[in-house]
PDB file of N, CA and C in Angstrom:
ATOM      1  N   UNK A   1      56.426 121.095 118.607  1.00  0.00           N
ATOM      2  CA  UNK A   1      56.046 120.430 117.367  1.00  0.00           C
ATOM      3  C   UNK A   1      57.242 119.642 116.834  1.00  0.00           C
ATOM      4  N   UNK A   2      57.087 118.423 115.892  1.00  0.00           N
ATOM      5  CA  UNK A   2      57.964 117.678 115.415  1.00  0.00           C
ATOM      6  C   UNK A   2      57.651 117.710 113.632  1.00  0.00           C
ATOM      7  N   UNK A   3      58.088 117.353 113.049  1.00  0.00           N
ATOM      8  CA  UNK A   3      58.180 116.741 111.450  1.00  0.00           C
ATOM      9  C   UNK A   3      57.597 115.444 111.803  1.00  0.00           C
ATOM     10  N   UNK A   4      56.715 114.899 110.431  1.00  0.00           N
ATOM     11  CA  UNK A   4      56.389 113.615 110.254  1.00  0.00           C
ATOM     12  C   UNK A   4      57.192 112.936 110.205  1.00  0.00           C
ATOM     13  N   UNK A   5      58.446 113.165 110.175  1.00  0.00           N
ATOM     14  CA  UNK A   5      59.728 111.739 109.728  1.00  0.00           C
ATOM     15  C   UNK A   5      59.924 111.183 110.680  1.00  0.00           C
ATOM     16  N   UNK A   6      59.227 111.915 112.153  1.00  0.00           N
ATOM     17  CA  UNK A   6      59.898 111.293 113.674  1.00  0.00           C
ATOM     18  C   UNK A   6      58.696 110.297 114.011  1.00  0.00           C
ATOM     19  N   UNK A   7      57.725 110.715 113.510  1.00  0.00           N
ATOM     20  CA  UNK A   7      56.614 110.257 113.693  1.00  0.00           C
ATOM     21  C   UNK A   7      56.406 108.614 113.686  1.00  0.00           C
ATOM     22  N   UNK A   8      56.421 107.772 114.866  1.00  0.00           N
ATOM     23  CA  UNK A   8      56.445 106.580 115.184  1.00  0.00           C
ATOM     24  C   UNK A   8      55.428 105.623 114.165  1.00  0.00           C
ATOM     25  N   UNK A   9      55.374 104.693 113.561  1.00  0.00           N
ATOM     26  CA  UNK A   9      54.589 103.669 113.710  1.00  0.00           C
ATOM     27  C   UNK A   9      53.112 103.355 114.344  1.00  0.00           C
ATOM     28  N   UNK A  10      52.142 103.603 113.634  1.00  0.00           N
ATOM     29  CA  UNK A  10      50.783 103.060 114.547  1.00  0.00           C
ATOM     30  C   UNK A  10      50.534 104.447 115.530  1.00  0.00           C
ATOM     31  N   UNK A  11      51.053 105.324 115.052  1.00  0.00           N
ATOM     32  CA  UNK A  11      50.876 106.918 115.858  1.00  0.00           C
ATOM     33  C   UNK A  11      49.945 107.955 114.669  1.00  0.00           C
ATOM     34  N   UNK A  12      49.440 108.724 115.628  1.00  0.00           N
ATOM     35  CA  UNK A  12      48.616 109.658 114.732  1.00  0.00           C
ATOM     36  C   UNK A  12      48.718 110.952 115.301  1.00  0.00           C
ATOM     37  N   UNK A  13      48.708 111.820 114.004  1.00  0.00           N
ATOM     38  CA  UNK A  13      49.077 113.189 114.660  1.00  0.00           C
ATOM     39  C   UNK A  13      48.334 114.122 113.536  1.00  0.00           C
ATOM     40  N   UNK A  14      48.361 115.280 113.680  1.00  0.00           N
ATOM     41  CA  UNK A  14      47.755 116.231 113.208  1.00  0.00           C
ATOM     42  C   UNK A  14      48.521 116.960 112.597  1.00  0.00           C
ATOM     43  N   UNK A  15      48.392 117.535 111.493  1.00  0.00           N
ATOM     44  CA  UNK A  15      49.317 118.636 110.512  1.00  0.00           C
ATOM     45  C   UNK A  15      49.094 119.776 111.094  1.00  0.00           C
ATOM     46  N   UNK A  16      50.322 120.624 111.187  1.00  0.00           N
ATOM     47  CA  UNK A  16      49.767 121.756 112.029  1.00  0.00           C
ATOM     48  C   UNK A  16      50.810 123.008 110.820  1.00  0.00           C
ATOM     49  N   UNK A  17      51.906 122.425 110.347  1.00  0.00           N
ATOM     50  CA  UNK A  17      52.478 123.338 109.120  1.00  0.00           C
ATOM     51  C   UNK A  17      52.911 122.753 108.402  1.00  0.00           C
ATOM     52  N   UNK A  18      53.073 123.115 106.850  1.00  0.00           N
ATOM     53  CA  UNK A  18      53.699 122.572 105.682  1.00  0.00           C
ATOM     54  C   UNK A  18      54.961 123.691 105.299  1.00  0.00           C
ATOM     55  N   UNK A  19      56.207 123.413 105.474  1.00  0.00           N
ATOM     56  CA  UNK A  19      57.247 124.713 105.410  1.00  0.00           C
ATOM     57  C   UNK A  19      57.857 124.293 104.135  1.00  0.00           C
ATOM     58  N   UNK A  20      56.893 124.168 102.924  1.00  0.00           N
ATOM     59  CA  UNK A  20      58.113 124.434 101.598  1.00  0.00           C
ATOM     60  C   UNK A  20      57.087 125.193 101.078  1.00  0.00           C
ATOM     61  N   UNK A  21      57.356 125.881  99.500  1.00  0.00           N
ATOM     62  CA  UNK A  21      56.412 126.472  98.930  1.00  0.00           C
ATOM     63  C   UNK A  21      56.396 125.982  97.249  1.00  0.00           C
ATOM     64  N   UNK A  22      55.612 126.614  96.703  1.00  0.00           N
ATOM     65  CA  UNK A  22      56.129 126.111  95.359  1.00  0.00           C
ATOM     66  C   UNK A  22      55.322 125.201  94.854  1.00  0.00           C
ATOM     67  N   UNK A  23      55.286 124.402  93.687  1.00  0.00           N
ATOM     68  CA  UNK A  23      55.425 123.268  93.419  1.00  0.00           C
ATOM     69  C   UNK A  23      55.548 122.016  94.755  1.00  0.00           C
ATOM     70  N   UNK A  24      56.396 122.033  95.461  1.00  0.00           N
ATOM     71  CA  UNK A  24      56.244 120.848  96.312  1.00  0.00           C
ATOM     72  C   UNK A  24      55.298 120.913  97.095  1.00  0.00           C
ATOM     73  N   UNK A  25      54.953 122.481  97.486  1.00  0.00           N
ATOM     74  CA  UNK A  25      53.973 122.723  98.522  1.00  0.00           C
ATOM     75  C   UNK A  25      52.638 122.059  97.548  1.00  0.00           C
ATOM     76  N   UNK A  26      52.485 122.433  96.792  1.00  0.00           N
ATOM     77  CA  UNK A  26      50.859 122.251  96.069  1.00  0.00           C
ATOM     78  C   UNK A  26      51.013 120.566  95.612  1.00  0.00           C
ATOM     79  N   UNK A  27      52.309 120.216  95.323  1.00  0.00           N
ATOM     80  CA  UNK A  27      52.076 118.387  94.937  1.00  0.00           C
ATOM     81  C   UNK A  27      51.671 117.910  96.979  1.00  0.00           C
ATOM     82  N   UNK A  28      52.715 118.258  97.287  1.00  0.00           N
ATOM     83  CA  UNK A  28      51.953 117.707  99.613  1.00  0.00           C
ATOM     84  C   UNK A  28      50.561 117.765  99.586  1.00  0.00           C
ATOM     85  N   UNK A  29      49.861 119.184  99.326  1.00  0.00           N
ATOM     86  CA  UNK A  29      48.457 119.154  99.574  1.00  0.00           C
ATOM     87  C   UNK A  29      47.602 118.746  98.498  1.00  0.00           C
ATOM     88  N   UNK A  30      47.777 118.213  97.261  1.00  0.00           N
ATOM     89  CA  UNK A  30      47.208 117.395  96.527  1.00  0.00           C
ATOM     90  C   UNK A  30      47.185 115.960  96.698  1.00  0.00           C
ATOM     91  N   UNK A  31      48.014 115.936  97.468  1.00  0.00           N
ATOM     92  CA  UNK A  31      47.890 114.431  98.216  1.00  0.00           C
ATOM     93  C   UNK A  31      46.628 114.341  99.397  1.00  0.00           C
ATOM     94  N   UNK A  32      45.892 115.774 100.266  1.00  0.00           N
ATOM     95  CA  UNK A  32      45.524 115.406 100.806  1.00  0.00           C
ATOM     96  C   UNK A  32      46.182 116.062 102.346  1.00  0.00           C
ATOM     97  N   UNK A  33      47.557 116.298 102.380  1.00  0.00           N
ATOM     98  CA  UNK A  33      47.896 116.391 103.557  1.00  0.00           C
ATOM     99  C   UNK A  33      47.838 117.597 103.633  1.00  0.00           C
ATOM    100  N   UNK A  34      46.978 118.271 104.290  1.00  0.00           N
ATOM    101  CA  UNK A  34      46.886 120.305 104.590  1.00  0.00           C
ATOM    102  C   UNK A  34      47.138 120.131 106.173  1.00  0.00           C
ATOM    103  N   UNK A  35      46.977 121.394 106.157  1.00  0.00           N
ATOM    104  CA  UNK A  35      46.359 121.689 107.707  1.00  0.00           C
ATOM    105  C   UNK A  35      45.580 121.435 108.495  1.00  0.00           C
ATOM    106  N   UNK A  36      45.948 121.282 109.734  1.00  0.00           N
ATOM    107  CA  UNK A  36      44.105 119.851 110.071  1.00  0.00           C
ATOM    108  C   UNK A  36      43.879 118.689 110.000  1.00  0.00           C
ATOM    109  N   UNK A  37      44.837 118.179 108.953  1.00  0.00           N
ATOM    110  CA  UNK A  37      44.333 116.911 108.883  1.00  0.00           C
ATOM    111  C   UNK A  37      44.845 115.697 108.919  1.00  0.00           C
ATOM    112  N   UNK A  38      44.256 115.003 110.150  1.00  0.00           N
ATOM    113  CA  UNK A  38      45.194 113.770 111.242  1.00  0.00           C
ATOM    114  C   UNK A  38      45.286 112.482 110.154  1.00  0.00           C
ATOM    115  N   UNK A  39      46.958 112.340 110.690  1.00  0.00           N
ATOM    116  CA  UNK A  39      47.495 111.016 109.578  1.00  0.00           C
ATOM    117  C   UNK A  39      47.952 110.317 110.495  1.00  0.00           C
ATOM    118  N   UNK A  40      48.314 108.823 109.700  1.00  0.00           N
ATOM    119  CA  UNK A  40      48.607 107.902 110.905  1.00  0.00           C
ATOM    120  C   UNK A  40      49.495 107.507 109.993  1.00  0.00           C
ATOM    121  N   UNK A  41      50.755 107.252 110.462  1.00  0.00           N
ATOM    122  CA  UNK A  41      52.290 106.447 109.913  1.00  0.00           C
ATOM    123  C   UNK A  41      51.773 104.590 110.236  1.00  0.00           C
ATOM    124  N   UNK A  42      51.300 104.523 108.943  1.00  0.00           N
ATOM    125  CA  UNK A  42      51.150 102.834 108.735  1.00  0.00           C
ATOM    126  C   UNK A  42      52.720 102.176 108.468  1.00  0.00           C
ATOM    127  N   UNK A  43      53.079 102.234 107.761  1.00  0.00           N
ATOM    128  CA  UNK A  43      54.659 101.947 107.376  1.00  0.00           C
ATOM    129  C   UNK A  43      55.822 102.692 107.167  1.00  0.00           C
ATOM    130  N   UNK A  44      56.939 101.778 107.634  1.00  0.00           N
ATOM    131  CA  UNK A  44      57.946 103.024 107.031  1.00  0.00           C
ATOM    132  C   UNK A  44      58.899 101.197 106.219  1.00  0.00           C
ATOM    133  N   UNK A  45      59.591 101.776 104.916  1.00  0.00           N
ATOM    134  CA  UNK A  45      60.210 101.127 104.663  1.00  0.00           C
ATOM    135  C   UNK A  45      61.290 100.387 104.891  1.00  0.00           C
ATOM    136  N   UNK A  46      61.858  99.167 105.044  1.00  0.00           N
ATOM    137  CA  UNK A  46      63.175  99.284 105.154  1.00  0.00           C
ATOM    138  C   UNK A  46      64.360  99.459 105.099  1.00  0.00           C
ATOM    139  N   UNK A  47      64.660 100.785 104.424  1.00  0.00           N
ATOM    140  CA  UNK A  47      65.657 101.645 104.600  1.00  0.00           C
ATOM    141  C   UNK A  47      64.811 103.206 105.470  1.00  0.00           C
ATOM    142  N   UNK A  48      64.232 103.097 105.582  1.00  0.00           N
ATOM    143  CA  UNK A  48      63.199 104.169 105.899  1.00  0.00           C
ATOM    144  C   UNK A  48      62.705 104.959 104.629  1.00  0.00           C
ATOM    145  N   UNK A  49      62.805 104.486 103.497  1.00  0.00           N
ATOM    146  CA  UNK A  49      62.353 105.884 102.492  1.00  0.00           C
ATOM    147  C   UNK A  49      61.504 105.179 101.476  1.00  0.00           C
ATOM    148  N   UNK A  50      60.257 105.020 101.518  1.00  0.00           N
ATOM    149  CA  UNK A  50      59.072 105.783 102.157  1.00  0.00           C
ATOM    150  C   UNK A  50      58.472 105.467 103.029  1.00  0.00           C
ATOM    151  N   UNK A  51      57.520 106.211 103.355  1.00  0.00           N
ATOM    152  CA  UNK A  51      56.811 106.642 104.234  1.00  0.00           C
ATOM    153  C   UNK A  51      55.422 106.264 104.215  1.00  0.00           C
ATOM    154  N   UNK A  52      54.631 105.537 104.550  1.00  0.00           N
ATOM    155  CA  UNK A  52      53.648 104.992 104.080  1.00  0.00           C
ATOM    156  C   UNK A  52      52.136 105.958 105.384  1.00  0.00           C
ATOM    157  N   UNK A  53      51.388 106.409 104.851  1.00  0.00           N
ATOM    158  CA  UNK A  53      50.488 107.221 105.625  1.00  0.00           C
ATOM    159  C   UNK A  53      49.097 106.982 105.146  1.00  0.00           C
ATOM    160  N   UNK A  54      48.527 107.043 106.133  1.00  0.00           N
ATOM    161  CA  UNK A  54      46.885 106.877 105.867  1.00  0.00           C
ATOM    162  C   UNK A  54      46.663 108.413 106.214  1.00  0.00           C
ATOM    163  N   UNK A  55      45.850 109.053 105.040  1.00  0.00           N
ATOM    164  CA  UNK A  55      45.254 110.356 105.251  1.00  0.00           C
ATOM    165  C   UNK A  55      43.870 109.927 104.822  1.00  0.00           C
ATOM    166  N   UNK A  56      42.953 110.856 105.457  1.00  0.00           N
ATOM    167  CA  UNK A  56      41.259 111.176 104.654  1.00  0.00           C
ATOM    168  C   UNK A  56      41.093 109.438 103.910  1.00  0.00           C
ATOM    169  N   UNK A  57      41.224 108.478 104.731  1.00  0.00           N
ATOM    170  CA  UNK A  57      40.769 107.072 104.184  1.00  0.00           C
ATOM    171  C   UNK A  57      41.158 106.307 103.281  1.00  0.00           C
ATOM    172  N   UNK A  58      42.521 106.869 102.736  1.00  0.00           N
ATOM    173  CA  UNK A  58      43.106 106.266 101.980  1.00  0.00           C
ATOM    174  C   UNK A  58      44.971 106.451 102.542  1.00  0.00           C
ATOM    175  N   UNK A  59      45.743 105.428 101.398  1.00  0.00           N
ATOM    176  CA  UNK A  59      47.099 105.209 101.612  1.00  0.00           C
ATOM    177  C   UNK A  59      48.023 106.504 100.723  1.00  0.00           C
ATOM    178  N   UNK A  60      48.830 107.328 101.527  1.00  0.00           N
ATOM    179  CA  UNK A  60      49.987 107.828 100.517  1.00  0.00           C
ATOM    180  C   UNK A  60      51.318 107.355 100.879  1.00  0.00           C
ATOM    181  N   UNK A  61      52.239 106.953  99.976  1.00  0.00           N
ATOM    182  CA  UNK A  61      53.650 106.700 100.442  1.00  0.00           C
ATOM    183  C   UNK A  61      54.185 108.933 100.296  1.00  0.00           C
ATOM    184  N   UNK A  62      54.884 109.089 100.870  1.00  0.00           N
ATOM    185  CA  UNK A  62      55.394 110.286 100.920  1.00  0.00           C
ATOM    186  C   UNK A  62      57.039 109.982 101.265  1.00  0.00           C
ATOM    187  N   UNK A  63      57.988 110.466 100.593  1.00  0.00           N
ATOM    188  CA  UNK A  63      59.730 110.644 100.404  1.00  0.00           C
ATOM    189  C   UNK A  63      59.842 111.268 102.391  1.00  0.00           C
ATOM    190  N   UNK A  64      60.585 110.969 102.810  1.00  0.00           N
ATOM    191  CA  UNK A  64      61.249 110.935 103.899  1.00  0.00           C
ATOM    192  C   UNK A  64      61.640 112.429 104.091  1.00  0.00           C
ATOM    193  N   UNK A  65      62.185 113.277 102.688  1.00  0.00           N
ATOM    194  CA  UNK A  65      62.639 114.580 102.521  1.00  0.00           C
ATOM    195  C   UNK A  65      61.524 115.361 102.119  1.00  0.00           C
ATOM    196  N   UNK A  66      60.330 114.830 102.077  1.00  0.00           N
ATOM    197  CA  UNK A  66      59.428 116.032 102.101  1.00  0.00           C
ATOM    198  C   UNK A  66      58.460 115.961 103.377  1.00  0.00           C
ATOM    199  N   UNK A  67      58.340 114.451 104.071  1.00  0.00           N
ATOM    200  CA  UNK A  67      58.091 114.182 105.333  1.00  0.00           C
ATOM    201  C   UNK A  67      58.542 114.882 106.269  1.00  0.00           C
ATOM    202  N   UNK A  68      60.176 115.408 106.420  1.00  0.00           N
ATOM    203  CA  UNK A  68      60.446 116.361 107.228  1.00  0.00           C
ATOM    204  C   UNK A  68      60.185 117.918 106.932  1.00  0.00           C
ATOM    205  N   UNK A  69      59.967 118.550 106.061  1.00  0.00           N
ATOM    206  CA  UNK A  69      58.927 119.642 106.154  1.00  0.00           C
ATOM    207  C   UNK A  69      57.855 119.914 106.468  1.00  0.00           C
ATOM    208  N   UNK A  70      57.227 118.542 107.266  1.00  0.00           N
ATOM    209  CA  UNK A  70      55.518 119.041 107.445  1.00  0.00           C
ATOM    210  C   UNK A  70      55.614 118.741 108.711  1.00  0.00           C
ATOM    211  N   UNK A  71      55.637 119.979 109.577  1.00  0.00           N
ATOM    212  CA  UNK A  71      54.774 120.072 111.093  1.00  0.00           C
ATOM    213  C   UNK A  71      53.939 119.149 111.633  1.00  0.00           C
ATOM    214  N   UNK A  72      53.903 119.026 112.485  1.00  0.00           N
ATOM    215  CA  UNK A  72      52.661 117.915 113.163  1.00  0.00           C
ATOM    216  C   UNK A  72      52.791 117.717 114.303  1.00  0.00           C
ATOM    217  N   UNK A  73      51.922 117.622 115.267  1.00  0.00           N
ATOM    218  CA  UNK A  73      51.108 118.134 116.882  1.00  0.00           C
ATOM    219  C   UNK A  73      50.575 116.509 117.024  1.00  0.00           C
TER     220      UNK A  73
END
């Protein structure tokens, strides 16, 4: 398994863990991104920070530092 931050361009992958808890954990999956459920890295910025993702049919930008806490297959 890798983190979303490695996660290429025009690639799609599947959430397979979210490793923070808390508050950050419940703002990640109020976005949409749980377990299960395949995102595709539409953009990344140019500095890289953010992260631009299509989840469940819509766009989230997501921080680069919470991008690398979430698992993905």
């Amino acid at each position: 398994m890798r983190n979303l931050k490695d996660v290429a361009v025009g690639e799609t992958v599947v959430i397979k863990k979210i490793n923070v808890t808390g508050d950050v954990k419940r703002r990640i999956m109020d976005m949409g991104l749980t377990k299960g459920a395949p995102v595709t890295v539409r953009k990344v910025a140019p500095l890289g920070d953010p992260i631009e993702l299509n989840v469940r049919n819509y766009e989230v930008s997501l921080r680069k530092a919470d991008a690398e806490n979430i698992l993905v297959e």
